[in-house]
N, C-alpha and C. Protein backbone atom coordinates (compact mmCIF):
# COMPACT_ATOMS: atom_id res chain seq x y z
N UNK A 1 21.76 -35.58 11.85
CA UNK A 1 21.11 -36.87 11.92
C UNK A 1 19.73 -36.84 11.26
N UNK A 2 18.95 -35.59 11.08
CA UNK A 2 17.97 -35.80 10.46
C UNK A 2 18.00 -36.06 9.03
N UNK A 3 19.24 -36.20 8.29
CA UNK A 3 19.17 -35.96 7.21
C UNK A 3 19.35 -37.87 6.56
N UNK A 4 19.54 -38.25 7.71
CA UNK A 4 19.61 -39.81 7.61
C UNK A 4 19.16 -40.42 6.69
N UNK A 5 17.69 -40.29 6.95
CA UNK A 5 16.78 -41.47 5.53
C UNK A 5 17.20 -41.10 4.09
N UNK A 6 17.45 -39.60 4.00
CA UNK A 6 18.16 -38.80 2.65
C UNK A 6 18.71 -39.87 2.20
N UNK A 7 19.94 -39.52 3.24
CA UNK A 7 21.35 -40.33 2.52
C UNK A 7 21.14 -41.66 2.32
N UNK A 8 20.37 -42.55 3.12
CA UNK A 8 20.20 -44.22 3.36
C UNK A 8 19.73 -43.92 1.76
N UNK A 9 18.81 -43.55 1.58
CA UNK A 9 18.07 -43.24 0.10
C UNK A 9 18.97 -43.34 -0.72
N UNK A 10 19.98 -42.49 -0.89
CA UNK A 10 20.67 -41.52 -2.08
C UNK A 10 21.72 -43.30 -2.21
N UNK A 11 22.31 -43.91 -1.21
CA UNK A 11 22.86 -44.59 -1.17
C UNK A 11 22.17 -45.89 -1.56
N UNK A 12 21.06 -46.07 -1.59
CA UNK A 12 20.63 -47.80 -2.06
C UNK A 12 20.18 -47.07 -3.83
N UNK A 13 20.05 -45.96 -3.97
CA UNK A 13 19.76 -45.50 -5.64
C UNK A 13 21.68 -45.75 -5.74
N UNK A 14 22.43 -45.40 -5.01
CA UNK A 14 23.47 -45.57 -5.86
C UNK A 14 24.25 -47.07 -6.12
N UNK A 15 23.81 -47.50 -5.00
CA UNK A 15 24.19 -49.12 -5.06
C UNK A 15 23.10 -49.89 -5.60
N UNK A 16 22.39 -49.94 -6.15
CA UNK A 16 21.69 -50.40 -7.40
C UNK A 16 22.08 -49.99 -8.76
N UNK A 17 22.74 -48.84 -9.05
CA UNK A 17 23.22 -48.25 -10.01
C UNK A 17 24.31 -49.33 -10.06
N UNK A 18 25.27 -49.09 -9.09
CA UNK A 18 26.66 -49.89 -9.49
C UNK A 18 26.35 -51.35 -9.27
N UNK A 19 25.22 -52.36 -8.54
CA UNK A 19 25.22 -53.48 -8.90
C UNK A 19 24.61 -53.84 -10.08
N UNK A 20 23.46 -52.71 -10.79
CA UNK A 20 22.77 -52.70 -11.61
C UNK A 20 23.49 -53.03 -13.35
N UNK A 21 24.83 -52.08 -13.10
CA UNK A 21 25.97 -51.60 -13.99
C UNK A 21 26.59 -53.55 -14.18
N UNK A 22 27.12 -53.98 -12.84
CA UNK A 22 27.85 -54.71 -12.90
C UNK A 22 26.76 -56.07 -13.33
N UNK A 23 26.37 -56.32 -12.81
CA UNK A 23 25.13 -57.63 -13.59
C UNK A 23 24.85 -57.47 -14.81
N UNK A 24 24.83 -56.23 -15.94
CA UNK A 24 24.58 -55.84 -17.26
C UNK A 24 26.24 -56.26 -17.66
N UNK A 25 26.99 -55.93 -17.15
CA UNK A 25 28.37 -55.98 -18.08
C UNK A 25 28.59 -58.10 -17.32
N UNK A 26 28.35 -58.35 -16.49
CA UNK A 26 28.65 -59.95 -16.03
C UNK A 26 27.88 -60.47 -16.64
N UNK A 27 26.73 -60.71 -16.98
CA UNK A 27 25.94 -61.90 -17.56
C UNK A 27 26.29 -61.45 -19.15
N UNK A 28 26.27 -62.73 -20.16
CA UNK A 28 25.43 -62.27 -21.39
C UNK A 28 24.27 -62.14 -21.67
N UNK A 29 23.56 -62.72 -20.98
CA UNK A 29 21.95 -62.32 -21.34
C UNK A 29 21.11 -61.37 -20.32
N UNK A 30 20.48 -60.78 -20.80
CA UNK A 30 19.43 -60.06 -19.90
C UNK A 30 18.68 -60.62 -18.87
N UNK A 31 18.01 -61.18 -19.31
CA UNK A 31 17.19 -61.97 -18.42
C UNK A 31 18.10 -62.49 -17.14
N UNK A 32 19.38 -63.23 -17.62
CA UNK A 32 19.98 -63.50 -16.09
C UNK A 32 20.60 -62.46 -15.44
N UNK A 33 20.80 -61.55 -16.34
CA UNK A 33 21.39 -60.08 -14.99
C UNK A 33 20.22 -59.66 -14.42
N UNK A 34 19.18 -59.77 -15.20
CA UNK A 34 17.80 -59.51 -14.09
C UNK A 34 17.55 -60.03 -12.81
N UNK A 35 17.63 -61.24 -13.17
CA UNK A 35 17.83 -62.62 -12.21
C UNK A 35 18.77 -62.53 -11.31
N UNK A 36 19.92 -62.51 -11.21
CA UNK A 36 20.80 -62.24 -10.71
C UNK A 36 20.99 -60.75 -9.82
N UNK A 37 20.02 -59.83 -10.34
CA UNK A 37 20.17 -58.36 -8.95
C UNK A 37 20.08 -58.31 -7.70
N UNK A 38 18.98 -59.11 -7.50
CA UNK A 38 18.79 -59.38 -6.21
C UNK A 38 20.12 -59.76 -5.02
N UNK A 39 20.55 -61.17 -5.71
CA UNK A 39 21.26 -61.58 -5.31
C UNK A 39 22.58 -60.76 -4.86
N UNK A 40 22.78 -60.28 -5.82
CA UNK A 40 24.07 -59.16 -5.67
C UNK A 40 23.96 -57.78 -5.26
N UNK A 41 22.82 -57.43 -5.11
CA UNK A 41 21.89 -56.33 -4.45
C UNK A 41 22.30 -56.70 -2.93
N UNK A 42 21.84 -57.65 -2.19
CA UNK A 42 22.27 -58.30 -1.29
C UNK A 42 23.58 -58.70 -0.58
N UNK A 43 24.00 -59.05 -1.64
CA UNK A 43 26.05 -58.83 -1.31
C UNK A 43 26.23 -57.99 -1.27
N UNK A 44 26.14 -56.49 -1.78
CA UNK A 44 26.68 -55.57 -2.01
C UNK A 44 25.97 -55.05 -0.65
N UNK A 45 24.83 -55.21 -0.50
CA UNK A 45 24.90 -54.50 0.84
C UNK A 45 24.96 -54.69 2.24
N UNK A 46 25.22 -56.39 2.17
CA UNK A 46 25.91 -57.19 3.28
C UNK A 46 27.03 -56.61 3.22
N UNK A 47 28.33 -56.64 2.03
CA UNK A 47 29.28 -56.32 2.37
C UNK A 47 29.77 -54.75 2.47
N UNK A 48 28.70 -53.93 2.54
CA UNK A 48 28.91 -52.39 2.75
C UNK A 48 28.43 -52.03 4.51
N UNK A 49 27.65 -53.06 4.58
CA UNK A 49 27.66 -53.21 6.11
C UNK A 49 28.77 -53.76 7.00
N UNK A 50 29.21 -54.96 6.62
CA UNK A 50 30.37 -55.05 7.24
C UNK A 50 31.74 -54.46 7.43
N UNK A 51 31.78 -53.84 5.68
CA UNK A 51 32.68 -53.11 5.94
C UNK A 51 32.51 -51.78 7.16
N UNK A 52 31.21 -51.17 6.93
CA UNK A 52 31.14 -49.97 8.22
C UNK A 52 31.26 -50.77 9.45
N UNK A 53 30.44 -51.54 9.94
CA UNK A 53 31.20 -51.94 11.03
C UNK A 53 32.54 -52.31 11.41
N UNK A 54 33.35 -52.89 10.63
CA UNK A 54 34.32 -52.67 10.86
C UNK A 54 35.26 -51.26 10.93
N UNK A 55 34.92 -50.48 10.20
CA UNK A 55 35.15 -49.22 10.70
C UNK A 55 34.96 -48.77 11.79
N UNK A 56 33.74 -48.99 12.42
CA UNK A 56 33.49 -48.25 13.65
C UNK A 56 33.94 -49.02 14.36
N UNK A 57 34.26 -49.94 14.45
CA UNK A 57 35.00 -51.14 15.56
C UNK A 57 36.18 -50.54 15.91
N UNK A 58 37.41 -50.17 14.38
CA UNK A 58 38.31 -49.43 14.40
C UNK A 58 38.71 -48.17 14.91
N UNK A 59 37.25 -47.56 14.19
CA UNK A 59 37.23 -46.21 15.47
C UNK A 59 37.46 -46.46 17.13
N UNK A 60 35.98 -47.09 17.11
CA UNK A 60 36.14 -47.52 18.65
C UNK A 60 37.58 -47.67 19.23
N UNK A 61 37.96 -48.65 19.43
CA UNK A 61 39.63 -49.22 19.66
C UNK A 61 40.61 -49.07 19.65
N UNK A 62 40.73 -48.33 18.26
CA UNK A 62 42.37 -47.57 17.83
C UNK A 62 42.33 -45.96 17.78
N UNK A 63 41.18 -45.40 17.15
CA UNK A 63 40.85 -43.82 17.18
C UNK A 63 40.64 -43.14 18.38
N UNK A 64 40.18 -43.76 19.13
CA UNK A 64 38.88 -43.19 20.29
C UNK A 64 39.98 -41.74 20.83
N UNK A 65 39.85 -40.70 20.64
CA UNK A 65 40.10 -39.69 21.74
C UNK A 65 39.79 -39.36 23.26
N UNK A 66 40.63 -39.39 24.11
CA UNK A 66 40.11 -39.19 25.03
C UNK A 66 40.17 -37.72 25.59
């Protein structure tokens, strides 16, 4: 667990990379994939959150060992 902030780190450099990637190849112009990071910076990590929670929900419920 200490290695936490690491990874939180290693993980928003890599999801800027791949929303970074995807806003350069979606817009034609620069300026609006600029414009546009944020936004999808934001989705991408709304929906990387939900997806883990739903994981752990799954864990919870269907995995759990007793």
């Amino acid at each position: 667990m200490k290695d936490l902030p690491v990874h939180l780190l290693l993980f928003a450099v890599v999801g800027l990379v791949i929303t970074g990637m995807n806003a350069v190849f979606g817009e034609a112009e620069d300026a609006a994939a600029v414009r546009s990071l944020p936004k999808r910076l934001a989705w991408f990590f709304l929906g990387c959150a939900v997806l883990a929670a739903c994981i752990l929900l799954a864990e919870r419920f269907l995995a759990a060992a007793h």
